[in-house]
Protein backbone atom coordinates (compact mmCIF):
# COMPACT_ATOMS: atom_id res chain seq x y z
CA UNK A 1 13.40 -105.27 -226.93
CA UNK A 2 15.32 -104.76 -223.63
CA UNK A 3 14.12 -100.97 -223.36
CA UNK A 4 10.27 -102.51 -223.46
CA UNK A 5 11.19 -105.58 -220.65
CA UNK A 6 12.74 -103.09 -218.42
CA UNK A 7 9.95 -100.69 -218.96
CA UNK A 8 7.22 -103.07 -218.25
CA UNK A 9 9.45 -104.74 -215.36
CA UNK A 10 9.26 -101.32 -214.00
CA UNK A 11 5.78 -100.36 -214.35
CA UNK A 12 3.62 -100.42 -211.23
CA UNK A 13 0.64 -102.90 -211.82
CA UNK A 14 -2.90 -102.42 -212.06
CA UNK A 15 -5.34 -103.08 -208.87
CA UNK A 16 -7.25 -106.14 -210.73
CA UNK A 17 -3.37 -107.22 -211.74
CA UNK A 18 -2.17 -106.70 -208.44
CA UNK A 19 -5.17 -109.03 -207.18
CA UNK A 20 -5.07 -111.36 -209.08
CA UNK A 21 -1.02 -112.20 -208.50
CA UNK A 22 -1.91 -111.66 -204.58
CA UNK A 23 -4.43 -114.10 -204.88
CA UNK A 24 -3.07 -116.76 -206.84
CA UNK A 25 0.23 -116.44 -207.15
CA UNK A 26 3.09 -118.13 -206.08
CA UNK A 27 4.82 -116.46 -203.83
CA UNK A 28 6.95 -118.77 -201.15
CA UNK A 29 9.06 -120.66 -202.58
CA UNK A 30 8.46 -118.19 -205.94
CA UNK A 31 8.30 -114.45 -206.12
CA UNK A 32 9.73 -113.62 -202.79
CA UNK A 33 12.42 -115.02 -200.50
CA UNK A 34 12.11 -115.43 -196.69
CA UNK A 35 13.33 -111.72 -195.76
CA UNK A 36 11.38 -110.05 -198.08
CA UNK A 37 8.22 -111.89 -197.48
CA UNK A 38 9.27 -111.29 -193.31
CA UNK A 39 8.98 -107.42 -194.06
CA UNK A 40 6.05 -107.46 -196.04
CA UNK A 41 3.80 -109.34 -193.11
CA UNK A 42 5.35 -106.67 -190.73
CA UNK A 43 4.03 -103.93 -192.74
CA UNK A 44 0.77 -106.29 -193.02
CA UNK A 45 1.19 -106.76 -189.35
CA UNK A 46 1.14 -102.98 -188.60
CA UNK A 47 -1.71 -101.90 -190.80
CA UNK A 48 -3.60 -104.32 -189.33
CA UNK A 49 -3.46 -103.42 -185.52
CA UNK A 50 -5.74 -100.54 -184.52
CA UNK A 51 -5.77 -97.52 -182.34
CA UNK A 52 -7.74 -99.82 -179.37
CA UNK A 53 -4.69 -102.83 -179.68
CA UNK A 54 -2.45 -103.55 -176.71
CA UNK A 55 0.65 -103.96 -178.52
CA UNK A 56 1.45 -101.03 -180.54
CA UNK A 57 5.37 -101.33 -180.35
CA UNK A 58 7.42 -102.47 -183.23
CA UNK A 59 7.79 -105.77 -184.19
CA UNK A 60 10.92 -107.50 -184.29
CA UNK A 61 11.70 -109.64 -186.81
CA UNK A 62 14.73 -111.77 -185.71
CA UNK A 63 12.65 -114.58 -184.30
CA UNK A 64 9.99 -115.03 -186.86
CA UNK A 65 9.97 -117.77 -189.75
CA UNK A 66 7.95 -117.97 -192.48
CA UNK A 67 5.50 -120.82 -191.91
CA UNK A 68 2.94 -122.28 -194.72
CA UNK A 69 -0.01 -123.07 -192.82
CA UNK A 70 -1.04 -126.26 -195.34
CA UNK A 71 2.28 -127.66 -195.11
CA UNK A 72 4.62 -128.25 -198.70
CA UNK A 73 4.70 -131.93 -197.48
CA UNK A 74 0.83 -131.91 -196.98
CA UNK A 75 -0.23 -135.93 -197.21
CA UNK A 76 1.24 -137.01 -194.37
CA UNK A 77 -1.60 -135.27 -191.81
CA UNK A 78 -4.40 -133.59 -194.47
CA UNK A 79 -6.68 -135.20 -196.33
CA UNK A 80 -8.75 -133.86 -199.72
CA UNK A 81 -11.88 -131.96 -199.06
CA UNK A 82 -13.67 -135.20 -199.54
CA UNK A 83 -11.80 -137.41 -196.74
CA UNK A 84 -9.17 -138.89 -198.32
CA UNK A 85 -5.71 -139.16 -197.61
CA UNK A 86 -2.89 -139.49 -200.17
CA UNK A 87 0.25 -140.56 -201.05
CA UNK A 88 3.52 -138.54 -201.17
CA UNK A 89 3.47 -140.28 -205.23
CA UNK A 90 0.11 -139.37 -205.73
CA UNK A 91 0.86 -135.67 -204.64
CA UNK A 92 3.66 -136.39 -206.98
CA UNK A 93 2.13 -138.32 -210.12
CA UNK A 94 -0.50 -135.78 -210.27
CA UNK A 95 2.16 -132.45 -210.28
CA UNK A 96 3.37 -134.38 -213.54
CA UNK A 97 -0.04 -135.00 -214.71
CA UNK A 98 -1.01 -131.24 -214.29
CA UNK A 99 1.69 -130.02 -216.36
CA UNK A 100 1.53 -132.71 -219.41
CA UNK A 101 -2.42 -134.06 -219.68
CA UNK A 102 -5.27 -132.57 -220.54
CA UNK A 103 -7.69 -134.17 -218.76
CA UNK A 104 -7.52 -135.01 -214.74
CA UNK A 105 -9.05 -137.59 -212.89
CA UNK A 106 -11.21 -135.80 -210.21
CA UNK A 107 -8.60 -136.64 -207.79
CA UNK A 108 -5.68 -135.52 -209.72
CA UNK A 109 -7.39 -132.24 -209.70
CA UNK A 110 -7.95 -131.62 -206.06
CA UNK A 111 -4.20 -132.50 -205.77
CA UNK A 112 -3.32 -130.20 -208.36
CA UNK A 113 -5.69 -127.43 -206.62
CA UNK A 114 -4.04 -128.07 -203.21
CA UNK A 115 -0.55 -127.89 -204.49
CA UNK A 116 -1.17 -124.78 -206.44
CA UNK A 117 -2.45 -123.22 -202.78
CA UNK A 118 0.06 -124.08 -200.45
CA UNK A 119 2.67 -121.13 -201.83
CA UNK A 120 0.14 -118.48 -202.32
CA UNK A 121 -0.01 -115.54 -199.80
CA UNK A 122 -3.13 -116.67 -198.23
CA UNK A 123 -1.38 -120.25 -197.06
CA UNK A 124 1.60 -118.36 -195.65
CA UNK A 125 2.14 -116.10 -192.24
CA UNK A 126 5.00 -115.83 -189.73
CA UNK A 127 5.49 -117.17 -186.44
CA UNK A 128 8.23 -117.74 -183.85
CA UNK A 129 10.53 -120.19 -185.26
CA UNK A 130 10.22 -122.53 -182.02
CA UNK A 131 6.48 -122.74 -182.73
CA UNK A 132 7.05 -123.62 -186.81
CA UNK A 133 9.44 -125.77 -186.12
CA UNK A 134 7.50 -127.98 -183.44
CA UNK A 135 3.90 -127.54 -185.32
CA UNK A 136 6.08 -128.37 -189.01
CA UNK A 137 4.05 -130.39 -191.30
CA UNK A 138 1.14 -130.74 -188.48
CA UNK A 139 -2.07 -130.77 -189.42
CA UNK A 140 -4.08 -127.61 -188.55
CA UNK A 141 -5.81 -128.69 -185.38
CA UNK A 142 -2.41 -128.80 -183.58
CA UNK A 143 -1.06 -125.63 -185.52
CA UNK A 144 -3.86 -123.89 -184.61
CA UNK A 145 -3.32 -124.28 -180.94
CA UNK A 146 -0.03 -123.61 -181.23
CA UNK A 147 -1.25 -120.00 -182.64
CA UNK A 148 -3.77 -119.77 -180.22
CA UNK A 149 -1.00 -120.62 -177.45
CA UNK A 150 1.37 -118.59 -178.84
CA UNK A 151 1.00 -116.07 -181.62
CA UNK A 152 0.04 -112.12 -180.61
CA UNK A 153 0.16 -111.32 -184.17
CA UNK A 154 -3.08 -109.99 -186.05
CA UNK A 155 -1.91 -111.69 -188.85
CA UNK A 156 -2.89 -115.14 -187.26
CA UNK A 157 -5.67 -113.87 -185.23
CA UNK A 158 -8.40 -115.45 -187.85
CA UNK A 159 -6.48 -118.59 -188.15
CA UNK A 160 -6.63 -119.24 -184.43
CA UNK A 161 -11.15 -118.62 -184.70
CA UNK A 162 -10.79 -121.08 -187.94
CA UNK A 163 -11.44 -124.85 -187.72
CA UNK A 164 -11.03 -125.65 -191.29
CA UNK A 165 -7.99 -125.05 -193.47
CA UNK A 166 -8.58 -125.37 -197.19
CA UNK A 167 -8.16 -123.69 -200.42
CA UNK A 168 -11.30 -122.21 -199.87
CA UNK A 169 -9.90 -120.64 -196.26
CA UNK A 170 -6.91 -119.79 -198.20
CA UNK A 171 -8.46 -118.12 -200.67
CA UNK A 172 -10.90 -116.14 -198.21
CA UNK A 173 -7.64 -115.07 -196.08
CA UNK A 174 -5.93 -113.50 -199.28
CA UNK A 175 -8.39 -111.83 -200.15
CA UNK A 176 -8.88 -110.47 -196.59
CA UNK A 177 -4.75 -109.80 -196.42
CA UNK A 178 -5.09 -108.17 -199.90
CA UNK A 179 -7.65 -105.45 -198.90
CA UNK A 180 -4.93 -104.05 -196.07
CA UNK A 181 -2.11 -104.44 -199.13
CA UNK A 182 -4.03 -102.60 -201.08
CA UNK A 183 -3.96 -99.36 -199.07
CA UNK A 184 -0.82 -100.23 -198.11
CA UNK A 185 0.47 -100.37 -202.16
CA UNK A 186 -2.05 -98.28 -203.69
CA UNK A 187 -1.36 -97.53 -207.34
CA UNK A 188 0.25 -93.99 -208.07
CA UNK A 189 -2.97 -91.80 -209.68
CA UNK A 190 0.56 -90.17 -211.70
């Protein structure tokens, strides 16, 4: 029984497995911690620069921070796609309700869908930790600028021409991030 979890803990995943954790899973706080997530945008970071960009040295890591671009404490500055704003207990009443009922209020379910968003790749980049810390919890209009003001990375350079953040941006950005992972991790043909 151990033999078989090690073995399968050590087996390299399929592509479509491979997408579908990139694109849905969670990764910060989950599957990765802070440093690990820092190298893996630098290597993102790299691939993604071409021949023509300005900046070709190497990055240095020491001042970057892991920033969640739809904030873990989200009510407070976004609404729901439809307009509305909610409450730090909703946000919370509905995590409960998503784990023990089986039917959601329409609501409960765009809570539910926002919270499962905010620690998936696509939600998540680096930045200086000045700029995270003074754009923390903001909502994306002011983060944005901050990017725009402030970031050189290619990993931000689509959030800074994007005036909407939502699961649907989210889930267009992983799957844009997960196309320069893949031939960055391809699967061993051996």
């Amino acid at each position: 029984m151990l033999w078989q979890s090690f073995r399968e803990a050590s087996r390299w995943p399929t592509d479509d497995e491979f997408k579908k954790q990139w694109l849905s899973g969670a990764v910060f706080p989950g599957r990765l911690d802070a440093a690990k997530l820092r190298f893996m945008f630098h290597r993102l970071e790299v691939a993604m620069r071409s021949a023509k960009s300005e900046e070709r040295v190497v990055l240095s890591l020491d001042d970057l921070d892991i920033d969640h671009i739809l904030p873990q404490t989200w009510s407070t500055h976004w609404s729901l796609a439809d307009g509305s704003m909610v409450s730090a207990q909703e946000v919370g009443d509905a995590r409960l309700l998503s784990l023990t009922a089986t039917e959601l209020t329409d609501k409960a379910k765009a809570i539910a869908q926002r919270e499962a968003s905010v620690p998936t790749i696509g939600n998540l980049t680096m930045v200086h930790y000045g700029v995270n810390r003074s754009v923390q919890n903001k909502e994306f209009a002011v983060k944005r600028q901050a990017l725009f003001e402030h970031s050189n990375l290619q990993l931000n350079r689509t959030l800074t021409a994007t005036s909407l953040w939502n699961e649907a941006e989210i889930q267009k950005r992983a799957e844009m991030l997960f196309e320069h992972a893949l031939r960055l991790w391809p699967r061993s043909s051996a």
